[in-house]
PDB file of N, CA and C in Angstrom:
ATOM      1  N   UNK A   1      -1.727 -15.612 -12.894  1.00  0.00           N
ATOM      2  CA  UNK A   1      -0.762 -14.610 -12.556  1.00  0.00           C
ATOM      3  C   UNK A   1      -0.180 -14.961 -11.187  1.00  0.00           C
ATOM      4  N   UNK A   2       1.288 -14.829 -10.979  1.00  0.00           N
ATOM      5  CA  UNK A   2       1.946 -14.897  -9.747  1.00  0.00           C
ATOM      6  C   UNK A   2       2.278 -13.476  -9.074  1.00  0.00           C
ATOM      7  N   UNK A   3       2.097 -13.738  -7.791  1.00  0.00           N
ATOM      8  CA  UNK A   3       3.278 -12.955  -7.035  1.00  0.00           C
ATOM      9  C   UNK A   3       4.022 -12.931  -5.955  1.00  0.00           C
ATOM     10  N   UNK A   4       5.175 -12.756  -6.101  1.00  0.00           N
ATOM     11  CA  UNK A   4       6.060 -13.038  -4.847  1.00  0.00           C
ATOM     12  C   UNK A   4       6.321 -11.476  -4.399  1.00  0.00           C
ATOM     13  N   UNK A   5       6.421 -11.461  -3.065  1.00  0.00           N
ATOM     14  CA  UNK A   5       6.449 -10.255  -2.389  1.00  0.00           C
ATOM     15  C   UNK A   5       7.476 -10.677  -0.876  1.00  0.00           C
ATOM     16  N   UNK A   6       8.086  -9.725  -0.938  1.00  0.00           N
ATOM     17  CA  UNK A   6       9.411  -9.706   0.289  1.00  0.00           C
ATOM     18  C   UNK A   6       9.580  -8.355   0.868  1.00  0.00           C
ATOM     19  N   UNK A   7       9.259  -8.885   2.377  1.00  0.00           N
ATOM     20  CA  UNK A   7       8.979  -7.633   2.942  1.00  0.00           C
ATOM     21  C   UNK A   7       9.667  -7.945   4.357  1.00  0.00           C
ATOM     22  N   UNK A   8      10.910  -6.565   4.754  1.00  0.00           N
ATOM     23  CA  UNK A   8      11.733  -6.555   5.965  1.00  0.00           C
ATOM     24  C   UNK A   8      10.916  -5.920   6.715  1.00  0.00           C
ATOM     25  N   UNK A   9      10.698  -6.744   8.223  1.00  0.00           N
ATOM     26  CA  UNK A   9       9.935  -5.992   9.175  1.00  0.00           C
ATOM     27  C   UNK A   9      11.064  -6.189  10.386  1.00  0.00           C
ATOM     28  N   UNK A  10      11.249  -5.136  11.000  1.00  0.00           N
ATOM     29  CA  UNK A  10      12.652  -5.180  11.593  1.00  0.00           C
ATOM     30  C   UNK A  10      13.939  -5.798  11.261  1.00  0.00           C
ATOM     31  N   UNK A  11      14.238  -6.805  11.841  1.00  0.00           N
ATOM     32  CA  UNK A  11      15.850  -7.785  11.459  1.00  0.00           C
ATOM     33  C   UNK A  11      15.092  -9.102  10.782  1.00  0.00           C
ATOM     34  N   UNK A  12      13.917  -8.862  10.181  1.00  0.00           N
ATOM     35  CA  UNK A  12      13.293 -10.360   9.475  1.00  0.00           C
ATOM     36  C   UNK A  12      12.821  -9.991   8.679  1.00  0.00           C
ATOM     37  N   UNK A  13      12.805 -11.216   7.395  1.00  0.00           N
ATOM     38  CA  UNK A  13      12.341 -10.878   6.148  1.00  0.00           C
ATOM     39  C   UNK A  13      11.215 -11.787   5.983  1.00  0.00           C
ATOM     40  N   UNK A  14      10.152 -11.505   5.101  1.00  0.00           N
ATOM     41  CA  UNK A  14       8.784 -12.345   5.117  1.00  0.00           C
ATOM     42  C   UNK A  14       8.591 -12.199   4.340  1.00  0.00           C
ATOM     43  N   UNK A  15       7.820 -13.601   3.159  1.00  0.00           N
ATOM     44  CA  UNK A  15       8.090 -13.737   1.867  1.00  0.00           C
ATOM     45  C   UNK A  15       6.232 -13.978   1.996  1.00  0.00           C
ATOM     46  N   UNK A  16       5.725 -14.264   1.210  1.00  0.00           N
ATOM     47  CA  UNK A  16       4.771 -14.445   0.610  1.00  0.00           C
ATOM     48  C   UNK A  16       4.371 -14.597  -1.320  1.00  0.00           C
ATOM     49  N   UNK A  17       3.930 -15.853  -1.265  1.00  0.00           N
ATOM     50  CA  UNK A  17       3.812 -16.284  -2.697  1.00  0.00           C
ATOM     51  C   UNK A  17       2.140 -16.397  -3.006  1.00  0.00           C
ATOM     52  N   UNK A  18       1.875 -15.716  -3.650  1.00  0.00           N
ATOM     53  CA  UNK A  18       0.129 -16.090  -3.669  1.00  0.00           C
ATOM     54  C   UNK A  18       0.058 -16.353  -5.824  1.00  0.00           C
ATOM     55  N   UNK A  19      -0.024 -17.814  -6.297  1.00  0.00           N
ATOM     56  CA  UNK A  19      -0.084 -18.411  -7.611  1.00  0.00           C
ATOM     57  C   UNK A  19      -0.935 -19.176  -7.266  1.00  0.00           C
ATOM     58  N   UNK A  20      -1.346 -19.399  -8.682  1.00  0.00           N
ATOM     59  CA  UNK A  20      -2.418 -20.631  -9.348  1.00  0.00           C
ATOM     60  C   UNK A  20      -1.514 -21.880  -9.262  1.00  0.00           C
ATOM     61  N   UNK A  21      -1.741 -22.926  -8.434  1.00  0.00           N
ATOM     62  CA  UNK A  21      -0.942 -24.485  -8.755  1.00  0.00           C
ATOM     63  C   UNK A  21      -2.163 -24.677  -9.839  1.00  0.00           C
ATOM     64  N   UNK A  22      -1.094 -25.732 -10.539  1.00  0.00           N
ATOM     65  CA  UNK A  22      -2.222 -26.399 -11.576  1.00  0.00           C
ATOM     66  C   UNK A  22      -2.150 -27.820 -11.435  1.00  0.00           C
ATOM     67  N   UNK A  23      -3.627 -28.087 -10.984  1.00  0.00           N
ATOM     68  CA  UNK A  23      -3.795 -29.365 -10.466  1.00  0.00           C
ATOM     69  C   UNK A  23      -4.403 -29.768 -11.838  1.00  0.00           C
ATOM     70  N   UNK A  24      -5.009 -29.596 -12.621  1.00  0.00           N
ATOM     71  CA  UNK A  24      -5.657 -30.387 -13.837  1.00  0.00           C
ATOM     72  C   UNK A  24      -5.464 -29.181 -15.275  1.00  0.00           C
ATOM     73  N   UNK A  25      -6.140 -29.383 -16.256  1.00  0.00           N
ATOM     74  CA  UNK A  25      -5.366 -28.787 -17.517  1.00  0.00           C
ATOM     75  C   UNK A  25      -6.830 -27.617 -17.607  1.00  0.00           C
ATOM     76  N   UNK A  26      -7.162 -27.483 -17.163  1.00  0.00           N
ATOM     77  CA  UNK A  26      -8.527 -26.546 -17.311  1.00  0.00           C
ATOM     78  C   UNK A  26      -8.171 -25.279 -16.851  1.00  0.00           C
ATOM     79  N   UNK A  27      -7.910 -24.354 -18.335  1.00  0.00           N
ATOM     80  CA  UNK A  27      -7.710 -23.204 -17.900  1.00  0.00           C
ATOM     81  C   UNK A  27      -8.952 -21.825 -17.319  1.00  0.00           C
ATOM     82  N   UNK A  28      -8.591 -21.217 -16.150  1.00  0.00           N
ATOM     83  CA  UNK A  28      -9.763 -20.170 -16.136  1.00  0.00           C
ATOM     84  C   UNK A  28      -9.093 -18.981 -15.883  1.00  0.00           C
ATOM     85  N   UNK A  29      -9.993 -18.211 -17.280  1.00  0.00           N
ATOM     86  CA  UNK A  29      -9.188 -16.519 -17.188  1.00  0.00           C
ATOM     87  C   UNK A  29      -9.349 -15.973 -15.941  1.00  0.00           C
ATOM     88  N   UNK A  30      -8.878 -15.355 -15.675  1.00  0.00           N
ATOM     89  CA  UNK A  30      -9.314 -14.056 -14.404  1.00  0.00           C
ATOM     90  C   UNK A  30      -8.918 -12.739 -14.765  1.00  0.00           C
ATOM     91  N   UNK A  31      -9.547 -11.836 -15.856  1.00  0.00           N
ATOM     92  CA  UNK A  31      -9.645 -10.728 -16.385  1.00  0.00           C
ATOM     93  C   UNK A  31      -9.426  -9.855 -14.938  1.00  0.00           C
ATOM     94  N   UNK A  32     -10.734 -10.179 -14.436  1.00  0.00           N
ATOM     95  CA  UNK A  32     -10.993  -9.189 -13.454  1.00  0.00           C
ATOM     96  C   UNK A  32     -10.297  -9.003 -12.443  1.00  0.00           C
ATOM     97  N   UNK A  33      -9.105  -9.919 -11.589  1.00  0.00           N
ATOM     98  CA  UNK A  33      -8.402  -9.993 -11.078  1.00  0.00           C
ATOM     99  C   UNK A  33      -6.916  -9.342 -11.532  1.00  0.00           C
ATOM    100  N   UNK A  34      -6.678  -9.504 -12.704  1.00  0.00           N
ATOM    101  CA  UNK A  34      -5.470  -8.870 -13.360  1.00  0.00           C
ATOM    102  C   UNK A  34      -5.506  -7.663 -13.479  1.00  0.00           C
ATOM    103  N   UNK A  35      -6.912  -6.999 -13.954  1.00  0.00           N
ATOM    104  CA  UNK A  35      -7.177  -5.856 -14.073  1.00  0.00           C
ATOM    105  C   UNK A  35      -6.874  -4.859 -12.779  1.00  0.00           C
ATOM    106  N   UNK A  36      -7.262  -5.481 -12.104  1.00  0.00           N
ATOM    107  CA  UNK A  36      -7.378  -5.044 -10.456  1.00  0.00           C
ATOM    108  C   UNK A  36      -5.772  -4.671  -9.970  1.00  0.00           C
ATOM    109  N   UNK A  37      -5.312  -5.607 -10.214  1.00  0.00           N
ATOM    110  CA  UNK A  37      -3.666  -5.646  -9.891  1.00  0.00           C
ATOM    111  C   UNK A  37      -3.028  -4.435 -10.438  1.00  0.00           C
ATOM    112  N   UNK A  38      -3.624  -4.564 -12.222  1.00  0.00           N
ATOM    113  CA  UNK A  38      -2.561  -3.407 -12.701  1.00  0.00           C
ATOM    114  C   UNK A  38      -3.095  -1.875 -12.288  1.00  0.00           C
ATOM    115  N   UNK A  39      -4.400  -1.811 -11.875  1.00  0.00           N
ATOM    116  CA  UNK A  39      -5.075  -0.695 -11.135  1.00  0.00           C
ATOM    117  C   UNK A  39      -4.308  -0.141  -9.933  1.00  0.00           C
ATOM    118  N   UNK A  40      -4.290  -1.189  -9.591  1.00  0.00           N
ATOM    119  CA  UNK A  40      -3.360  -1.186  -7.953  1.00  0.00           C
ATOM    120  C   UNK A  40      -2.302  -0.638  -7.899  1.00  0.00           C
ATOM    121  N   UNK A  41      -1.155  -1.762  -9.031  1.00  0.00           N
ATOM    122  CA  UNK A  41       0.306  -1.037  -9.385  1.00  0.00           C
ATOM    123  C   UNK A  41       0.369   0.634  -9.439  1.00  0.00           C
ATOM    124  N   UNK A  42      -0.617   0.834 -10.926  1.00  0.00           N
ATOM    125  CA  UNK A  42      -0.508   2.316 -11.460  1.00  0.00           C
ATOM    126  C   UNK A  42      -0.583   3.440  -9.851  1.00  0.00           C
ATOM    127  N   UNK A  43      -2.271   2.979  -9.391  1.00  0.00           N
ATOM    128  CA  UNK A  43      -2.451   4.019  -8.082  1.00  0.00           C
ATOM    129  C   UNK A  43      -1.301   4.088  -7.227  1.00  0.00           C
ATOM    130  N   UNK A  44      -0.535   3.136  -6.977  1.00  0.00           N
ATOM    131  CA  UNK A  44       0.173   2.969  -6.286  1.00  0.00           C
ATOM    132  C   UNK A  44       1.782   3.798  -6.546  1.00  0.00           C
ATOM    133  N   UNK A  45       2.105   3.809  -8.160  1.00  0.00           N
ATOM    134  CA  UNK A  45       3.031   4.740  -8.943  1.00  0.00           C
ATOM    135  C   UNK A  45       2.472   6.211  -8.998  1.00  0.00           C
ATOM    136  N   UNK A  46       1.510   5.990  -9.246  1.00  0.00           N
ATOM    137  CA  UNK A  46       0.831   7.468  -9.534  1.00  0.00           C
ATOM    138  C   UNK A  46       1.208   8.827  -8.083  1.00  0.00           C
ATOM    139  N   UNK A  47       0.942   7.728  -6.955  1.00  0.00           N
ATOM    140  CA  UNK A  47       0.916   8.138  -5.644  1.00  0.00           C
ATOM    141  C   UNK A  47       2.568   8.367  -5.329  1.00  0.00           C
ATOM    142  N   UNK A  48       3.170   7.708  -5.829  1.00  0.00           N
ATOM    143  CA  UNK A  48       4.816   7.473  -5.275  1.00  0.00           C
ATOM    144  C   UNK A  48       5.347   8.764  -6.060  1.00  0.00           C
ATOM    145  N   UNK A  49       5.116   9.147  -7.488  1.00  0.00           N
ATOM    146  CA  UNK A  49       5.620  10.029  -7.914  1.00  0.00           C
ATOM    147  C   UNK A  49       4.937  11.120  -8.440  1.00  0.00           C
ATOM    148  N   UNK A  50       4.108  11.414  -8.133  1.00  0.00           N
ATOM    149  CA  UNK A  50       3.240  12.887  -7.988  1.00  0.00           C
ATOM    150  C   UNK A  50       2.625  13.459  -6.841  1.00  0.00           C
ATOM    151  N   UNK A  51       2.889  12.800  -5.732  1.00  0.00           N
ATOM    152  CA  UNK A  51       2.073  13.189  -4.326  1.00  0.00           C
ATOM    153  C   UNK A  51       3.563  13.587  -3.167  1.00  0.00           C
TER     154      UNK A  51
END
């Protein structure tokens, strides 16, 4: 899973990319990491439009 994130902190913008390079063909799931993310998203919606 990728993500790019862009964020203005005064008159500057700051990017950040945090992905898997793939250096060899060996795939490894990360359930638990994805899971986490979409946990994150929801709390994060949940909070934006009911609080």
């Amino acid at each position: 899973m990728h993500h790019f994130d862009i964020q203005k902190i005064g008159d500057t913008y700051y990017y950040v990319y945090d992905g898997n390079r793939l250096e060899n063909t060996e795939k490894i799931w990360n359930i638990k990491g994805a899971l986490k993310m979409n946990y994150c998203d929801f709390k994060n919606w949940w909070y934006q439009n009911f609080n």
